[in-house]
Each structure stands twice: as C-alpha cells, then as structure tokens.
PDB file of N, CA and C in Angstrom:
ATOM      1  N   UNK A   1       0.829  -1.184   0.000  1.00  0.00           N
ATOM      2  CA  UNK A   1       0.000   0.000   0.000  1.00  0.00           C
ATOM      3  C   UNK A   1       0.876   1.251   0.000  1.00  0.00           C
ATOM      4  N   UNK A   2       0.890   1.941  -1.164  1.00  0.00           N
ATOM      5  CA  UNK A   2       1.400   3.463  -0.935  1.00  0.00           C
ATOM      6  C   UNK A   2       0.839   4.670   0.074  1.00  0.00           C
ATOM      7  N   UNK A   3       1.931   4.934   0.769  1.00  0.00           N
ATOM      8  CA  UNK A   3       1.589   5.858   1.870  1.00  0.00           C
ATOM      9  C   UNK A   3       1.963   7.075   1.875  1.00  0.00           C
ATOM     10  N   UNK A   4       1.063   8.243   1.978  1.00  0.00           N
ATOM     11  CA  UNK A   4       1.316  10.012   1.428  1.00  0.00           C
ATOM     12  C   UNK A   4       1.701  10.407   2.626  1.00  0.00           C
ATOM     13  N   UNK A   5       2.488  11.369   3.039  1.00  0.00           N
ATOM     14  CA  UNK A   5       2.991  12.451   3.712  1.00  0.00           C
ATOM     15  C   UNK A   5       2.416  13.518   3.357  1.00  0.00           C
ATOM     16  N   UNK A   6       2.185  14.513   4.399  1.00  0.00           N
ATOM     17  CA  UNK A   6       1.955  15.949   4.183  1.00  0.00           C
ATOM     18  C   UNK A   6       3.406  16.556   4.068  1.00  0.00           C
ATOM     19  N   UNK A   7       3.599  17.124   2.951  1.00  0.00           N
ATOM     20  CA  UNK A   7       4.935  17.861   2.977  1.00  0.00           C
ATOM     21  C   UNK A   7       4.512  19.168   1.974  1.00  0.00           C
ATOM     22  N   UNK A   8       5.924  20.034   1.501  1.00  0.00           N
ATOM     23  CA  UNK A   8       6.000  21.079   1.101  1.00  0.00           C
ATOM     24  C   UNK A   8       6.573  20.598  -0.140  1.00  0.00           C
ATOM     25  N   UNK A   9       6.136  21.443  -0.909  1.00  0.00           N
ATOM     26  CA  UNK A   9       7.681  21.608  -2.017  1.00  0.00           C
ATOM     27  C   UNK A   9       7.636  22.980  -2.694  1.00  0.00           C
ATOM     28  N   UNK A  10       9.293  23.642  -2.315  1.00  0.00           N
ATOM     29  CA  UNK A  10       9.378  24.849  -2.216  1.00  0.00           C
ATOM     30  C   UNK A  10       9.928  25.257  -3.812  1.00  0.00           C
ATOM     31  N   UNK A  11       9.540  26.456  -4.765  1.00  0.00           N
ATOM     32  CA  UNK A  11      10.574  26.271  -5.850  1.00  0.00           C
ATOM     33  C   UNK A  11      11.135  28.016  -5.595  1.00  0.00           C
ATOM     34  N   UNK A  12      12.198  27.735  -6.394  1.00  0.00           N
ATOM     35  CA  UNK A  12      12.780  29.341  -6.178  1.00  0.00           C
ATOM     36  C   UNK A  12      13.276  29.527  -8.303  1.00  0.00           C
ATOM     37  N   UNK A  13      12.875  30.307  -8.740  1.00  0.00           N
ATOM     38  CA  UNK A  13      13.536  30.089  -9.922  1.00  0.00           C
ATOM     39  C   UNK A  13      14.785  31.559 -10.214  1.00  0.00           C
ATOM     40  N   UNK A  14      15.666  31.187 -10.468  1.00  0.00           N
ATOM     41  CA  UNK A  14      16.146  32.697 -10.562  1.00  0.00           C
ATOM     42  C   UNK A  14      17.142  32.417 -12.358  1.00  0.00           C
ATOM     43  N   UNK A  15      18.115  33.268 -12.684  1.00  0.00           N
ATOM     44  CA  UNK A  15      18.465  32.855 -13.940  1.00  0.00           C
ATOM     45  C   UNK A  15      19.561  32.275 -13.964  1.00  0.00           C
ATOM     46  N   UNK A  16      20.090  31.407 -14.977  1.00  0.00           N
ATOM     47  CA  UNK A  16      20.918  30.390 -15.137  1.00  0.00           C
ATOM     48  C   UNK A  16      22.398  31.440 -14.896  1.00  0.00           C
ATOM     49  N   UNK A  17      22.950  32.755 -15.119  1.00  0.00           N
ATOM     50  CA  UNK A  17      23.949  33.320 -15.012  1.00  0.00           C
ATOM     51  C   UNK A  17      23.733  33.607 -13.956  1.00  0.00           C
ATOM     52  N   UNK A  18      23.571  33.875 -12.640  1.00  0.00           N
ATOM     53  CA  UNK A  18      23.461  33.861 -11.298  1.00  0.00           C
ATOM     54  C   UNK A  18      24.368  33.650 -10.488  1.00  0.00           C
ATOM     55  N   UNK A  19      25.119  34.319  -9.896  1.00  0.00           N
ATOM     56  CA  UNK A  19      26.242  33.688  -9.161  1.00  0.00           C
ATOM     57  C   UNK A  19      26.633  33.689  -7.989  1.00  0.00           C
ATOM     58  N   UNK A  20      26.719  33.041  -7.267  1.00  0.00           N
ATOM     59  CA  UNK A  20      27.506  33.600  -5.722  1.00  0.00           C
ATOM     60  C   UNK A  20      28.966  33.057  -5.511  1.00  0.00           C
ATOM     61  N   UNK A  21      29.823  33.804  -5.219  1.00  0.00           N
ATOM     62  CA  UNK A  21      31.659  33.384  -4.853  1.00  0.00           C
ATOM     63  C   UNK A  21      31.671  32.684  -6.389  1.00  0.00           C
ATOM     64  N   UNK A  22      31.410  32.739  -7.332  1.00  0.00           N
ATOM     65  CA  UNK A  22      32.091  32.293  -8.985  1.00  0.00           C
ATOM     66  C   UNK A  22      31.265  30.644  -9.087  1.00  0.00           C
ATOM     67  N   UNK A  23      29.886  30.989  -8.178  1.00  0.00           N
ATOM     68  CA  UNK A  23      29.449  29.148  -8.385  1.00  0.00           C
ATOM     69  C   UNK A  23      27.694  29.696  -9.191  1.00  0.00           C
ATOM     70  N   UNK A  24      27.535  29.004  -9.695  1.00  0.00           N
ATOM     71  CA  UNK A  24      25.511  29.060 -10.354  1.00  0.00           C
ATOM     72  C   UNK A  24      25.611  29.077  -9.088  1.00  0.00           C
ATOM     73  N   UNK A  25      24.301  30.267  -8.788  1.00  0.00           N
ATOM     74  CA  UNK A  25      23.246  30.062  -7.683  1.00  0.00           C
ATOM     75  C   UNK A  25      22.527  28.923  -6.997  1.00  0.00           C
ATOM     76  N   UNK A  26      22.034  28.048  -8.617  1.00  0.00           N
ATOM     77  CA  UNK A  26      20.867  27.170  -8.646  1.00  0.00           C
ATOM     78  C   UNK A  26      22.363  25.794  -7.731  1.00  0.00           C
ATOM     79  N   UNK A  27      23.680  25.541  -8.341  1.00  0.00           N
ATOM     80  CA  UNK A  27      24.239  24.577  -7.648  1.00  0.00           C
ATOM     81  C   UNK A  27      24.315  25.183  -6.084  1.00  0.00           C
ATOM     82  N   UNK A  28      24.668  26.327  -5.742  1.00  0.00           N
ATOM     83  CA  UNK A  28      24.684  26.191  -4.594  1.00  0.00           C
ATOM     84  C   UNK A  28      23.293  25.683  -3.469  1.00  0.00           C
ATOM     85  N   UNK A  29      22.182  26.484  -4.393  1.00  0.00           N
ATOM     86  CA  UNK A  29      21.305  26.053  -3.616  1.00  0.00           C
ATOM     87  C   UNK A  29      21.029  24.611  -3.322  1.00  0.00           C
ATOM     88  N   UNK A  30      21.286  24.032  -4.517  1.00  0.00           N
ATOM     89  CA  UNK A  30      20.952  21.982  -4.092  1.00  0.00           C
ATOM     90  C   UNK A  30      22.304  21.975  -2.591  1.00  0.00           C
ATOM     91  N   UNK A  31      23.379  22.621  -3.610  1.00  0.00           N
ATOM     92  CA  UNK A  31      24.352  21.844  -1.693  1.00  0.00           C
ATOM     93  C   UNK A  31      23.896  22.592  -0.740  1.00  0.00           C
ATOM     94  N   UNK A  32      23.449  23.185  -0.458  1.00  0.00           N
ATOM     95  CA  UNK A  32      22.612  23.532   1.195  1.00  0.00           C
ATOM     96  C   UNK A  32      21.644  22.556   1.339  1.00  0.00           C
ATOM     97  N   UNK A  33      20.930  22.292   0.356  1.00  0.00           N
ATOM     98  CA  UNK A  33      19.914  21.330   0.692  1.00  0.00           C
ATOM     99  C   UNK A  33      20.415  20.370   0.886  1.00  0.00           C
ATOM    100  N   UNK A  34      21.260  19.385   0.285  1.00  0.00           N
ATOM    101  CA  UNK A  34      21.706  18.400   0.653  1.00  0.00           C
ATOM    102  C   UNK A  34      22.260  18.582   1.812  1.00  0.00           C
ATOM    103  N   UNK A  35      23.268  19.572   2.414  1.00  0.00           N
ATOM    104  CA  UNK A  35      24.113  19.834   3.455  1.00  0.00           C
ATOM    105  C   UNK A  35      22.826  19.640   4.632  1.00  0.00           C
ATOM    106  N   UNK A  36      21.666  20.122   4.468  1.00  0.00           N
ATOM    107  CA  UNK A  36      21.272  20.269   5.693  1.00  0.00           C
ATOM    108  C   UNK A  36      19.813  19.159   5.578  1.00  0.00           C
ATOM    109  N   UNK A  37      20.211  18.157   4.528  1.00  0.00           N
ATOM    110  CA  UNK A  37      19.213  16.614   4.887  1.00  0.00           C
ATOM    111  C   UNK A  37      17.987  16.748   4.491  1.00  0.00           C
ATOM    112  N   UNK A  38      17.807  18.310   3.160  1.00  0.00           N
ATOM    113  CA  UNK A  38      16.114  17.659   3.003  1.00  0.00           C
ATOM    114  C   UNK A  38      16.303  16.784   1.522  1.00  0.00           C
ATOM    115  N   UNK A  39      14.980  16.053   1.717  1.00  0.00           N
ATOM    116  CA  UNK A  39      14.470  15.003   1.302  1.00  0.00           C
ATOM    117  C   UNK A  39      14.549  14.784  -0.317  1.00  0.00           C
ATOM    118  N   UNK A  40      14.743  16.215  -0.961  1.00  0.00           N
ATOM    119  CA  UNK A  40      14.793  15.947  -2.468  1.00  0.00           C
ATOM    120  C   UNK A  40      14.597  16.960  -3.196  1.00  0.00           C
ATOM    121  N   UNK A  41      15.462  17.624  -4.127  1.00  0.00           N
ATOM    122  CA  UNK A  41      15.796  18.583  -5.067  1.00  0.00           C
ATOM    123  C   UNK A  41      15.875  18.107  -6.565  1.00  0.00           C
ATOM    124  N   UNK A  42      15.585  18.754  -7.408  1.00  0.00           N
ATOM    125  CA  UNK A  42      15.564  18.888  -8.685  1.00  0.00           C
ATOM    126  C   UNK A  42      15.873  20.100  -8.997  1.00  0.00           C
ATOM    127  N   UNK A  43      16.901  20.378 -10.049  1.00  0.00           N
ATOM    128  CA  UNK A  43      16.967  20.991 -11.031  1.00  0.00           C
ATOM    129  C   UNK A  43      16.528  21.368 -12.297  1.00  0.00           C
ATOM    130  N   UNK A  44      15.929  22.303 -13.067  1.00  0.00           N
ATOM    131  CA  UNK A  44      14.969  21.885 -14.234  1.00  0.00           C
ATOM    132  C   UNK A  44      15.824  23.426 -15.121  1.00  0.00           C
ATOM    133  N   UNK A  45      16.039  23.528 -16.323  1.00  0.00           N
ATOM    134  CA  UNK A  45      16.240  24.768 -17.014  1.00  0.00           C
ATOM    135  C   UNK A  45      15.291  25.091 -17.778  1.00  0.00           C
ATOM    136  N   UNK A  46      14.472  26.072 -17.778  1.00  0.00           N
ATOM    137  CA  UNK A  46      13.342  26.487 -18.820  1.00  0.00           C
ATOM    138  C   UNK A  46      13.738  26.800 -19.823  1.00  0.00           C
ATOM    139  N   UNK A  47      12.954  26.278 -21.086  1.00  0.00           N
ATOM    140  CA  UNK A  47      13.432  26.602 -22.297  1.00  0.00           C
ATOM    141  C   UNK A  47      12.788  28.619 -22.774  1.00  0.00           C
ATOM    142  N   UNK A  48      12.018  28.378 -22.242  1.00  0.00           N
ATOM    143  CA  UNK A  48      10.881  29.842 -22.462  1.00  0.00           C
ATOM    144  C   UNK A  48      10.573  30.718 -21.690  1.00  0.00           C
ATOM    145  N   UNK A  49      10.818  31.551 -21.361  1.00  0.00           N
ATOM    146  CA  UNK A  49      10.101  32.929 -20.368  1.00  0.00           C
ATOM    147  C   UNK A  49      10.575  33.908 -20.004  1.00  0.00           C
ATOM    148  N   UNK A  50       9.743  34.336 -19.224  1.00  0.00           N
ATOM    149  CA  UNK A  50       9.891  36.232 -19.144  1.00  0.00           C
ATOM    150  C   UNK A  50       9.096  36.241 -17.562  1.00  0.00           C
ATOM    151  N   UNK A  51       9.843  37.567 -17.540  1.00  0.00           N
ATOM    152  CA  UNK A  51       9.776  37.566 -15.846  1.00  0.00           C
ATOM    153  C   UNK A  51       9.275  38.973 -15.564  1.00  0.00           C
ATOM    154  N   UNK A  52       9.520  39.670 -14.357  1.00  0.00           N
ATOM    155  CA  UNK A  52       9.355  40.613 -14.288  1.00  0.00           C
ATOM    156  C   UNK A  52       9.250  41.998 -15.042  1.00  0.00           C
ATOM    157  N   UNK A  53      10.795  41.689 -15.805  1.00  0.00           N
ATOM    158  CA  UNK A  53      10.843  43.251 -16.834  1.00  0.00           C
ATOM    159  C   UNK A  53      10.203  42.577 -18.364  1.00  0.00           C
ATOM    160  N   UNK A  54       9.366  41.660 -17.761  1.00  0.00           N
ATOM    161  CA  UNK A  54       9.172  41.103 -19.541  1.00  0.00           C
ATOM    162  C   UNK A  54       9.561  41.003 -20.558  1.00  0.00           C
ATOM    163  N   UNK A  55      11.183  40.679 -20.445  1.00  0.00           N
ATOM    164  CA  UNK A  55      12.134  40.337 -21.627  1.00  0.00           C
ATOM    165  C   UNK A  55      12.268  38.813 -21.970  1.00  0.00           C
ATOM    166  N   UNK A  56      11.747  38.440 -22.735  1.00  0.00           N
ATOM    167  CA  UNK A  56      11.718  36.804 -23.261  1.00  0.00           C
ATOM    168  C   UNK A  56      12.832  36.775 -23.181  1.00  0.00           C
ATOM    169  N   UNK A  57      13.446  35.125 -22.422  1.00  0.00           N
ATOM    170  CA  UNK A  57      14.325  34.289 -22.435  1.00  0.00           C
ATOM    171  C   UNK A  57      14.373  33.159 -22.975  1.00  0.00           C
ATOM    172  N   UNK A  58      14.981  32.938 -24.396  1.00  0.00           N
ATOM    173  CA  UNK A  58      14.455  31.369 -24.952  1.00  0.00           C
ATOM    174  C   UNK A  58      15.718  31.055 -25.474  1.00  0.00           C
ATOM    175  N   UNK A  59      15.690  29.779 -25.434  1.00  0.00           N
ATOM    176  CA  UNK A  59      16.927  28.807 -25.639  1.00  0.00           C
ATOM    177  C   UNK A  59      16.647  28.529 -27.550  1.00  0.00           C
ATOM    178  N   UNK A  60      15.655  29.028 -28.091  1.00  0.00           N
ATOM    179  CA  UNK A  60      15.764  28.687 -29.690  1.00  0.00           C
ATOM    180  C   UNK A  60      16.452  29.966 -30.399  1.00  0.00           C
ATOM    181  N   UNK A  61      17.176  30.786 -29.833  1.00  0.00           N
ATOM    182  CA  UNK A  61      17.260  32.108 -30.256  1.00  0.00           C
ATOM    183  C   UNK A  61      18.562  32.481 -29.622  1.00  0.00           C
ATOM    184  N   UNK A  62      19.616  32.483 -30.031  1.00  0.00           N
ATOM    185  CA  UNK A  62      21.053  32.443 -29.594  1.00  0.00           C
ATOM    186  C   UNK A  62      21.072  33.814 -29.052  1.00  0.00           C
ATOM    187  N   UNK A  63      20.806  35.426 -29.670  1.00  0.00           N
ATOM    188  CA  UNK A  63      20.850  37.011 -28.904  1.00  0.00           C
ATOM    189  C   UNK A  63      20.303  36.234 -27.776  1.00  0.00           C
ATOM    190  N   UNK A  64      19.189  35.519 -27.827  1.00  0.00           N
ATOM    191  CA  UNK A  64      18.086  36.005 -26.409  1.00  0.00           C
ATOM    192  C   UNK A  64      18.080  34.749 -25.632  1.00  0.00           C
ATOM    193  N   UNK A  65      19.270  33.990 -25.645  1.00  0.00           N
ATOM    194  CA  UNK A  65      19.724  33.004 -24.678  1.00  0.00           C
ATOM    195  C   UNK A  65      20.186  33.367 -23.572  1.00  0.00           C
ATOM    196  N   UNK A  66      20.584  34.657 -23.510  1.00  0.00           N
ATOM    197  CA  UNK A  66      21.590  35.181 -22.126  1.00  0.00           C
ATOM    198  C   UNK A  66      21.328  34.504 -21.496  1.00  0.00           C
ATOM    199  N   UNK A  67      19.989  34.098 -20.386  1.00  0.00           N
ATOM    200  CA  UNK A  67      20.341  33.673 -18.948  1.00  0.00           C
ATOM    201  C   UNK A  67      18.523  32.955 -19.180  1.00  0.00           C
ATOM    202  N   UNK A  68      18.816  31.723 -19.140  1.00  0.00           N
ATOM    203  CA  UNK A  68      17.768  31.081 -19.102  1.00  0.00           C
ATOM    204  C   UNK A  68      17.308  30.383 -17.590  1.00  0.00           C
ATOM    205  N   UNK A  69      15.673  30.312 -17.368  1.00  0.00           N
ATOM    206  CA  UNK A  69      15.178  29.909 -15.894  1.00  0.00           C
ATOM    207  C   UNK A  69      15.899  29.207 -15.663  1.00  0.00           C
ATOM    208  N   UNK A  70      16.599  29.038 -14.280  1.00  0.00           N
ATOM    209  CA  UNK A  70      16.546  27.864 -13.674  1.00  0.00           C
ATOM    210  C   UNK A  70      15.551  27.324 -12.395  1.00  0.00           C
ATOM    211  N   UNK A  71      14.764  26.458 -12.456  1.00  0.00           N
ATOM    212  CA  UNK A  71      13.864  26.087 -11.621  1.00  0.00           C
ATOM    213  C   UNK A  71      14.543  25.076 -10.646  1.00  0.00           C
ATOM    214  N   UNK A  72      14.859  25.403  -9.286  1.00  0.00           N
ATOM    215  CA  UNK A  72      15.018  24.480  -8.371  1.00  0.00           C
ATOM    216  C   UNK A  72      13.946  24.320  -7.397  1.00  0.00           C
ATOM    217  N   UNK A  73      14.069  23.314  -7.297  1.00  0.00           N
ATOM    218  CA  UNK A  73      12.179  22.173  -6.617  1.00  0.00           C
ATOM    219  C   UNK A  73      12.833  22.148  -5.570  1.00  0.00           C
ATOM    220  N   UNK A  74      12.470  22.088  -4.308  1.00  0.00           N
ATOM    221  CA  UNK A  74      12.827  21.472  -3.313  1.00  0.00           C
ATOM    222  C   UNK A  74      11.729  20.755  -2.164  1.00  0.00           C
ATOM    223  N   UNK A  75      11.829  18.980  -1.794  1.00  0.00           N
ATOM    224  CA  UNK A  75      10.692  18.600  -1.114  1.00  0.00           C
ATOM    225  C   UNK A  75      10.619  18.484  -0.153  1.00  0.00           C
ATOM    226  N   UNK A  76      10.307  18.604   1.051  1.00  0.00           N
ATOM    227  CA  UNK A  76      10.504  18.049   2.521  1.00  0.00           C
ATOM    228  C   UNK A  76       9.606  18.350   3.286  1.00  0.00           C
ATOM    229  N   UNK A  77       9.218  18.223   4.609  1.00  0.00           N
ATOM    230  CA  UNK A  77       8.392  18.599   5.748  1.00  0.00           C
ATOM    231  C   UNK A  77       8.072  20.432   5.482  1.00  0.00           C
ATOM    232  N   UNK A  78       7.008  20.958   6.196  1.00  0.00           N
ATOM    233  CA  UNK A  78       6.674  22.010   6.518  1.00  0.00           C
ATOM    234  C   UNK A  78       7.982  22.774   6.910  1.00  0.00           C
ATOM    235  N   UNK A  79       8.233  22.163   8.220  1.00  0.00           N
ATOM    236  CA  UNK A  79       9.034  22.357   9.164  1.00  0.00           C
ATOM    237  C   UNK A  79      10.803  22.795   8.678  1.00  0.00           C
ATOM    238  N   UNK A  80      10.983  21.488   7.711  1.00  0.00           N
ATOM    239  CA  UNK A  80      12.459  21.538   7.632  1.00  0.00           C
ATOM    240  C   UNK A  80      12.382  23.368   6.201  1.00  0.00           C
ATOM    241  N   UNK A  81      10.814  22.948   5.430  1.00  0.00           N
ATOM    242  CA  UNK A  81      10.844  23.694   4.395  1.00  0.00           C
ATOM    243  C   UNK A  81      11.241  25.097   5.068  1.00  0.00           C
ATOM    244  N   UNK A  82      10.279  25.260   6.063  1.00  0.00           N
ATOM    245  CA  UNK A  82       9.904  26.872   6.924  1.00  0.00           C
ATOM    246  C   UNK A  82      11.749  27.156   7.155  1.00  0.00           C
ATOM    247  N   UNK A  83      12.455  26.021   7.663  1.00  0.00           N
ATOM    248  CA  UNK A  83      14.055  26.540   8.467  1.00  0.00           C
ATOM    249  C   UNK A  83      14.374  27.092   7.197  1.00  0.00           C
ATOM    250  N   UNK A  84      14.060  26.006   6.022  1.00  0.00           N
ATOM    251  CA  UNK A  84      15.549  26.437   4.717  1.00  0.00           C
ATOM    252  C   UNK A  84      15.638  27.332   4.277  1.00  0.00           C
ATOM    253  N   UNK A  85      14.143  27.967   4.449  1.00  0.00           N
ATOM    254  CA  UNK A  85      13.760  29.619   3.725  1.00  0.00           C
ATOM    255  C   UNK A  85      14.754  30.650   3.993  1.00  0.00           C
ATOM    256  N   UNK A  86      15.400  30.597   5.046  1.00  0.00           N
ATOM    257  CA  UNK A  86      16.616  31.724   5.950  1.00  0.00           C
ATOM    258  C   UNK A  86      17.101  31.220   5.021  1.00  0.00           C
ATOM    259  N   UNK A  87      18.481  30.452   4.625  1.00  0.00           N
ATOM    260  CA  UNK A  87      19.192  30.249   4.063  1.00  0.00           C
ATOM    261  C   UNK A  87      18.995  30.778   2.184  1.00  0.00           C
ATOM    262  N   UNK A  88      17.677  30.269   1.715  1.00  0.00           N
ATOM    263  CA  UNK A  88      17.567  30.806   0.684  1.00  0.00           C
ATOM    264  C   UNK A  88      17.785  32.709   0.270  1.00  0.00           C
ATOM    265  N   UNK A  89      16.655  32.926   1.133  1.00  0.00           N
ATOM    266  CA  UNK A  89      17.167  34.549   1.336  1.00  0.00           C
ATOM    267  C   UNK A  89      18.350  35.051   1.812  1.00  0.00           C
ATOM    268  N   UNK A  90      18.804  34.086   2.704  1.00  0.00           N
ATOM    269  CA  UNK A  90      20.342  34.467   2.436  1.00  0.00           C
ATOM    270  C   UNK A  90      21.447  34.610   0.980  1.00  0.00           C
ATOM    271  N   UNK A  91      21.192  34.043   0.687  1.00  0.00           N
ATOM    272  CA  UNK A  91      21.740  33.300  -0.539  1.00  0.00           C
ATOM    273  C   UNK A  91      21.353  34.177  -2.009  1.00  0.00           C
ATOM    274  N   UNK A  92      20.142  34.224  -1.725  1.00  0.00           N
ATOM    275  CA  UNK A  92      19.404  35.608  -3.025  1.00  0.00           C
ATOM    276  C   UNK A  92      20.008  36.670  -2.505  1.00  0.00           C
ATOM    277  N   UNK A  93      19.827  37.227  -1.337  1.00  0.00           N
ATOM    278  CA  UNK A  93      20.220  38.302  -1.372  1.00  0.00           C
ATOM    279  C   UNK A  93      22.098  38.813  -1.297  1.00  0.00           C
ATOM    280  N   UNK A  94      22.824  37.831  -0.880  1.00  0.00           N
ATOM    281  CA  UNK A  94      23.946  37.893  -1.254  1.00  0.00           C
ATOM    282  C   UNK A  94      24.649  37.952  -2.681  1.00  0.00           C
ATOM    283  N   UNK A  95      23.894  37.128  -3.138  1.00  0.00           N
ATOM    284  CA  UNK A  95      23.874  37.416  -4.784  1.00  0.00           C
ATOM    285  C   UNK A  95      23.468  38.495  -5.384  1.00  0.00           C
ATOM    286  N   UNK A  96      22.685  39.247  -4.697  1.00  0.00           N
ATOM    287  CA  UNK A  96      21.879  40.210  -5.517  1.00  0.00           C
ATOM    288  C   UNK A  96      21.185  39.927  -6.535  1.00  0.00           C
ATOM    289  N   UNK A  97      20.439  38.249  -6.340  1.00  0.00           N
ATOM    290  CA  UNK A  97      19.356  38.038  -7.417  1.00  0.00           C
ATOM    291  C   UNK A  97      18.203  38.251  -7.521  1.00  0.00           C
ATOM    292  N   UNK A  98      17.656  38.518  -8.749  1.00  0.00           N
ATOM    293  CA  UNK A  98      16.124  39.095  -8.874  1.00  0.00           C
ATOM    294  C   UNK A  98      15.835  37.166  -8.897  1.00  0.00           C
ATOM    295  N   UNK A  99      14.536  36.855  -7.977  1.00  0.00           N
ATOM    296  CA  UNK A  99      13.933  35.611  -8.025  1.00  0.00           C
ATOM    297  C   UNK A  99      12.385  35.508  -7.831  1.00  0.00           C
ATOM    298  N   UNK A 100      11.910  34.508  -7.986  1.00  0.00           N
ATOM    299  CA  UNK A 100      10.625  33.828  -7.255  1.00  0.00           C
ATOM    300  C   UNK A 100      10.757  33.110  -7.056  1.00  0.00           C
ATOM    301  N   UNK A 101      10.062  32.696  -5.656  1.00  0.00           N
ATOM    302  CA  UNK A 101       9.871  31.967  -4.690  1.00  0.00           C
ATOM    303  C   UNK A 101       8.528  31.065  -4.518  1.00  0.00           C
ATOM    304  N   UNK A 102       8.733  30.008  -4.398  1.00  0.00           N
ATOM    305  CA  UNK A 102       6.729  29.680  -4.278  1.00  0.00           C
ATOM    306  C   UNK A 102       6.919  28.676  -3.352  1.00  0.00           C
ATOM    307  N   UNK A 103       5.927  28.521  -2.717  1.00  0.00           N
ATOM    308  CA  UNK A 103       5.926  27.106  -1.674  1.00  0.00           C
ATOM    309  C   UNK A 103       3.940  26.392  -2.086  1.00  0.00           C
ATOM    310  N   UNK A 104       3.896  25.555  -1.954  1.00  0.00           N
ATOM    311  CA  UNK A 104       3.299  24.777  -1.808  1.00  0.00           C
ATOM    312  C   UNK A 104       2.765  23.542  -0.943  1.00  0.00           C
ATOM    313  N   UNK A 105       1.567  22.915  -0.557  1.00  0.00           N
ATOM    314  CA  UNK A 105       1.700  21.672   0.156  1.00  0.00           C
ATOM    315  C   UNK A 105       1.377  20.704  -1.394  1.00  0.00           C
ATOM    316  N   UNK A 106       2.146  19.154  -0.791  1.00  0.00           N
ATOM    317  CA  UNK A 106       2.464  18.627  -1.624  1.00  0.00           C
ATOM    318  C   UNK A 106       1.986  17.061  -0.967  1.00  0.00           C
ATOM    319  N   UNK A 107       1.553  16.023  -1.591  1.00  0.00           N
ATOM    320  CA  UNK A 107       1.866  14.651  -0.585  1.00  0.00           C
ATOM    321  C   UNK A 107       2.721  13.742  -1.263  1.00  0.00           C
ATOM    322  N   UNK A 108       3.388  13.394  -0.211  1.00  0.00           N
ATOM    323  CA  UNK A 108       4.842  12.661  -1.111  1.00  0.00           C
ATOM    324  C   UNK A 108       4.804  11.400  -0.414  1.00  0.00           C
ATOM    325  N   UNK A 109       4.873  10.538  -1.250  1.00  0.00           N
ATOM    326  CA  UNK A 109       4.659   9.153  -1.318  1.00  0.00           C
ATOM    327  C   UNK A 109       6.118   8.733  -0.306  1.00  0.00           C
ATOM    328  N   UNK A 110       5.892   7.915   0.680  1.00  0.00           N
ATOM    329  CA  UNK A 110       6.684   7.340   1.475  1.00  0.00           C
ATOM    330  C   UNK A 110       6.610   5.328   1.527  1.00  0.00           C
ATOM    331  N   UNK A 111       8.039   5.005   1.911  1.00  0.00           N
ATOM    332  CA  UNK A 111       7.687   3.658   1.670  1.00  0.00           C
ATOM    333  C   UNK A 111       7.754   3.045   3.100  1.00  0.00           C
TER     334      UNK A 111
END
C-alpha cells in the first residue's frame, strides 16, 4: 500500500547566469539542501520565459539566450521547508538576485 505524507515543495527560480563566490546560484542552492538533509531537489532549465521586466528568455534564439530559468524544486516537511527559507534569502540576497519563490503543500509518497 502506498503511503502520502503531508509535505511542502518549495521552488525558487532565478536565472541560469546567477552567481555567488564564482558558483551558479541554482548549484549552490541543491548543496545547502543536501548539506542540511532535506528530502529531495531537482533541477529543471526552462526553455521559455519572461519575468518581471518582460524580456523573453528562450533557448531557440542564440541574442536572447543570455540567462535562461533555472527552476530548483525542493521537497521536505513544513518544518524543515519553513528553516531552509533563511538560508535561501540568504543566498538571493547575497547574490543580488532578482527571483521567485513559491511554496506549496504537496503529498509525497513514502515507503
């Protein structure tokens, strides 16, 4: 019998040129997550979009490749989600990245 958890899953997307100390944003953010034991991250790169200043970002169009989404997922408890949030805003704002943030409840299949 498959068994659901109440959990979160948090995404933050900011752009693929992003950097903090000479590393992608999006890698640092998975090693905190891993560093601090939650449950499961993904990485995803968007091929398409526009954000705030509404400048299309698309990967079929070499000028307008500059800095394509990166979507990092992240899954875990309420709890561990609510701690990691410090760290994320740490992390954006050290960078000085423009981002979004979204959280969600989620049920994640446990064995």
């Amino acid at each position: 019998m498959m068994i659901f958890i109440e959990s979160e899953l948090l995404r933050v997307f900011v752009g693929e040129q992003e950097k903090l100390h000479h590393r992608p944003l999006y890698e640092l953010l998975v090693s905190e997550a891993l560093e601090r034991g939650m449950a499961g991250t993904t990485v995803f790169r968007g091929l398409l979009s526009f954000g705030l200043h509404h400048k299309v970002h698309t990967s079929k169009i070499f000028e307008l490749a500059g800095d394509l989404p990166m979507v990092i997922e992240i899954v875990d408890t309420t709890e561990k989600i609510e701690s990691f949030l410090s760290v994320v805003e740490s992390l954006l704002r050290d960078a000085g990245a423009q981002a979004l943030v979204t959280r969600e409840a989620v049920r994640q299949w446990t064995t």
